[in-house]
N, C-alpha and C. Protein backbone atom coordinates (compact mmCIF):
# COMPACT_ATOMS: atom_id res chain seq x y z
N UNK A 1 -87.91 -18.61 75.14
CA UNK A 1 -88.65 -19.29 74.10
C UNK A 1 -87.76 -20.26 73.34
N UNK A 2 -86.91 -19.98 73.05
CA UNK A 2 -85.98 -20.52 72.09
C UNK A 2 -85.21 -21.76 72.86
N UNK A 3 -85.06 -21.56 74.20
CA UNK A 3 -84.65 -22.63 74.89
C UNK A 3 -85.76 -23.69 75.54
N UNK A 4 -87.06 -23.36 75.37
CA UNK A 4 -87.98 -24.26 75.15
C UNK A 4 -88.32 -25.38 74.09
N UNK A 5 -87.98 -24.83 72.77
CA UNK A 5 -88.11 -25.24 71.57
C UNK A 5 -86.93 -26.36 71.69
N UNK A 6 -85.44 -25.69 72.05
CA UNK A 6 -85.12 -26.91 71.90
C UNK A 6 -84.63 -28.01 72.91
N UNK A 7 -85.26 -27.68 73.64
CA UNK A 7 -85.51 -28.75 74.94
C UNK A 7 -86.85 -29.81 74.49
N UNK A 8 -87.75 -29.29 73.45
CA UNK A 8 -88.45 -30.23 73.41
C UNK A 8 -88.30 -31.45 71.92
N UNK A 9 -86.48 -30.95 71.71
CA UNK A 9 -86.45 -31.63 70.31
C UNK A 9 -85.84 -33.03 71.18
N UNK A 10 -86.38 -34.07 70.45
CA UNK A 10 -85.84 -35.10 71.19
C UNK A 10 -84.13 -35.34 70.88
N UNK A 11 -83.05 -35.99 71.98
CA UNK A 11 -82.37 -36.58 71.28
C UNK A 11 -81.55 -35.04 71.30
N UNK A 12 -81.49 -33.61 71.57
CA UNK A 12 -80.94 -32.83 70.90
C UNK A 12 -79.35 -32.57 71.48
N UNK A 13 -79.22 -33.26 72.45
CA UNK A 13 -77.67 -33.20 72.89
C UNK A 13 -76.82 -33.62 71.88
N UNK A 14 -77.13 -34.81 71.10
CA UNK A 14 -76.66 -35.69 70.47
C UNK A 14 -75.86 -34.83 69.04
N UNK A 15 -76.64 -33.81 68.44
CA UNK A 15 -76.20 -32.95 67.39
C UNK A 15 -75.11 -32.25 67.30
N UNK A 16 -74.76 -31.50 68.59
CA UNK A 16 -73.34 -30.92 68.79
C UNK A 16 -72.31 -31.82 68.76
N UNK A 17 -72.07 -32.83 69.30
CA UNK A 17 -71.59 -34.06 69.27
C UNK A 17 -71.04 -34.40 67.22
N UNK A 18 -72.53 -34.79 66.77
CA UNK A 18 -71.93 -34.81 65.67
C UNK A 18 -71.33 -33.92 64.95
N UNK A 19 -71.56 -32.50 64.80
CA UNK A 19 -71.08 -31.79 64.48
C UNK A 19 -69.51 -31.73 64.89
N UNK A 20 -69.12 -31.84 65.94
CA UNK A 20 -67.95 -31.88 66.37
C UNK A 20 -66.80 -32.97 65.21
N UNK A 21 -67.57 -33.90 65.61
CA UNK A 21 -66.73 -35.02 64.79
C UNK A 21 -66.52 -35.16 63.24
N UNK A 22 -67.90 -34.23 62.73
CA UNK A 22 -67.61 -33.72 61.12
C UNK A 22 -66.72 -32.99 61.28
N UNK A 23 -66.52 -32.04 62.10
CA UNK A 23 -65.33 -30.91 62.24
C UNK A 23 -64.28 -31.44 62.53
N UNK A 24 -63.49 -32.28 63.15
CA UNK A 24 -62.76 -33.15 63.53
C UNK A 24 -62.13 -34.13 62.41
N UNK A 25 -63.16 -34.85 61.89
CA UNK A 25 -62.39 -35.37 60.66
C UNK A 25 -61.99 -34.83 59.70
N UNK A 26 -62.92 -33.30 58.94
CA UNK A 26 -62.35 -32.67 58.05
C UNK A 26 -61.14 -32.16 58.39
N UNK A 27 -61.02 -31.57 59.30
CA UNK A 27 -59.71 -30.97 59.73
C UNK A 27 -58.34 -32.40 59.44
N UNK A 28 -58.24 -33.85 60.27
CA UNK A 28 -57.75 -34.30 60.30
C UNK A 28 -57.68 -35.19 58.89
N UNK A 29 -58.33 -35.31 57.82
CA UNK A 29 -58.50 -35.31 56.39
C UNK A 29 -57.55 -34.44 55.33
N UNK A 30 -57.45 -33.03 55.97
CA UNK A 30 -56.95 -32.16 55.52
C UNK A 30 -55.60 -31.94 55.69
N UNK A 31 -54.96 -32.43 56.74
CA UNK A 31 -53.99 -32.55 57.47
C UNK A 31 -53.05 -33.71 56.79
N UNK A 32 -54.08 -34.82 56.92
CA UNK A 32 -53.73 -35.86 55.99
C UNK A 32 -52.94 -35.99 54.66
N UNK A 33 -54.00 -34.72 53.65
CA UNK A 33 -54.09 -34.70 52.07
C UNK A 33 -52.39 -33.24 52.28
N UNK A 34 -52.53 -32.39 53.33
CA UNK A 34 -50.93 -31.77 52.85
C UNK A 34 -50.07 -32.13 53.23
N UNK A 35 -49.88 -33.73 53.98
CA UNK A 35 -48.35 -34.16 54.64
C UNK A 35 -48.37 -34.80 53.26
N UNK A 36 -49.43 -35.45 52.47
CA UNK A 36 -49.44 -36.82 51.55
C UNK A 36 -48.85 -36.14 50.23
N UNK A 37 -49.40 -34.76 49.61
CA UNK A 37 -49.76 -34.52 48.65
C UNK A 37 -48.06 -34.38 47.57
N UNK A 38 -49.02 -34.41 46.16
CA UNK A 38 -46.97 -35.03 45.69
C UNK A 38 -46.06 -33.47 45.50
N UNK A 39 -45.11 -33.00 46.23
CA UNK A 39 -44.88 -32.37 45.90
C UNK A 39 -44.30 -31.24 44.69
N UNK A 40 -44.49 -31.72 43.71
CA UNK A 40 -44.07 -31.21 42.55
C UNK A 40 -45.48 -30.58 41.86
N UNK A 41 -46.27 -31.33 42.24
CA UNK A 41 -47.94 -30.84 41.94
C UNK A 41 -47.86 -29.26 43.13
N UNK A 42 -47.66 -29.32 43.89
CA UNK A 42 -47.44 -28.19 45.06
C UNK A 42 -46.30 -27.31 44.25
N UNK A 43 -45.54 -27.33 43.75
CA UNK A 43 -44.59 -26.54 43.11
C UNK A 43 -45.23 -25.92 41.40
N UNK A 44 -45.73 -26.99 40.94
CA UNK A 44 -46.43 -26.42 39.78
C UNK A 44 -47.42 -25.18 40.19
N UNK A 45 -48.32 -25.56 40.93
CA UNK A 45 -49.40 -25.10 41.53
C UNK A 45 -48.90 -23.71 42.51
N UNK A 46 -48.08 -23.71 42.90
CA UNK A 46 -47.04 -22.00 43.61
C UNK A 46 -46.94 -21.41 42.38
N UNK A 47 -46.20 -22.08 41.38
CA UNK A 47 -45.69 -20.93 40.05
C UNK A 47 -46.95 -20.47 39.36
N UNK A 48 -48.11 -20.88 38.91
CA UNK A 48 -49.18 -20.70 38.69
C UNK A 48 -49.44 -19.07 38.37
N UNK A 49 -49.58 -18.64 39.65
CA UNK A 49 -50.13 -17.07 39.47
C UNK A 49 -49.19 -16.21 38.83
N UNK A 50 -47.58 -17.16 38.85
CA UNK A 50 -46.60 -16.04 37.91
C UNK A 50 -46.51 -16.07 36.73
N UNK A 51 -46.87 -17.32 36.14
CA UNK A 51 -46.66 -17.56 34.69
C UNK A 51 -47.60 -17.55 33.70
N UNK A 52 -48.34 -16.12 34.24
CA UNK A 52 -49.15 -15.69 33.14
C UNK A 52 -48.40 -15.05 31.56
N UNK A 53 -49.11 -15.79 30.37
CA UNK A 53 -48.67 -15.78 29.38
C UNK A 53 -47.38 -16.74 28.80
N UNK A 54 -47.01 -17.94 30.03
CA UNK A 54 -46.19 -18.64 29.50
C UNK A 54 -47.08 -19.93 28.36
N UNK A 55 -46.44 -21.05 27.66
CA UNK A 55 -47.48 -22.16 27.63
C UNK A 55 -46.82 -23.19 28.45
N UNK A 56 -47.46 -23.13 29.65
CA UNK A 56 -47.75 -24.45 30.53
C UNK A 56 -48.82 -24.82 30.19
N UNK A 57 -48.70 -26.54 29.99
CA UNK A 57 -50.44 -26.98 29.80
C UNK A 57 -50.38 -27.37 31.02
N UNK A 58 -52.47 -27.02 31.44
CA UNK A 58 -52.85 -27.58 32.35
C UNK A 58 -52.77 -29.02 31.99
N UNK A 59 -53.40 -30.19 33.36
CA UNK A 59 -53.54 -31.16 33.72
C UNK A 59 -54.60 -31.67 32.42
N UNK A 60 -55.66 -30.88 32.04
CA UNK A 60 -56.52 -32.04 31.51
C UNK A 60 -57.03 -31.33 29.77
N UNK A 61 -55.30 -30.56 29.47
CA UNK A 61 -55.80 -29.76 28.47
C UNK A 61 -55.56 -30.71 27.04
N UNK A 62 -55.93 -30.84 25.96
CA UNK A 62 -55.87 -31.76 24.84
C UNK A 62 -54.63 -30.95 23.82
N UNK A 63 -54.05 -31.29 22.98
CA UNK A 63 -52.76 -30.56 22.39
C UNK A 63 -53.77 -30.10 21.03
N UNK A 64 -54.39 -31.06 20.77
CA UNK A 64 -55.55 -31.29 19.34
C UNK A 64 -56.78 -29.77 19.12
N UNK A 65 -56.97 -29.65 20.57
CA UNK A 65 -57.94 -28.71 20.38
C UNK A 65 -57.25 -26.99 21.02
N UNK A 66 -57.65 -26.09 19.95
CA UNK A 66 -57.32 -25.06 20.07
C UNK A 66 -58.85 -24.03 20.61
N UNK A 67 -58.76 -23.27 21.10
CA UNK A 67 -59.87 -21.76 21.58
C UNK A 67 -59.84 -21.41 20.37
């Protein structure tokens, strides 16, 4: 049944295909963004989970406004 259905979608070879190539670029996108990325942002971003309770400000925190 199910291989009826999609034998009668037109065009349906064509989908795996794209799929492939979404998969293909994200991967090679990704690949891209960790040879590129600046490394010191990569070093901030490692210490992270240890320096609970230090004050590091984040990236987009204001000095003006307090919690």
């Amino acid at each position: 049944m199910t291989k009826n259905i999609l034998q009668s979608i037109d065009n349906v070879a064509i989908w795996p295909v794209i799929s492939f190539v979404i998969f293909f670029l994200f991967f090679i996108i990704l690949i891209w963004y960790v040879l590129t990325v600046d490394k010191s942002f990569i070093h901030y971003m490692k210490g992270l989970p240890v320096d609970e309770g230090t004050d590091n400000k984040t990236f987009d925190q204001d000095e003006t406004q307090h919690p």
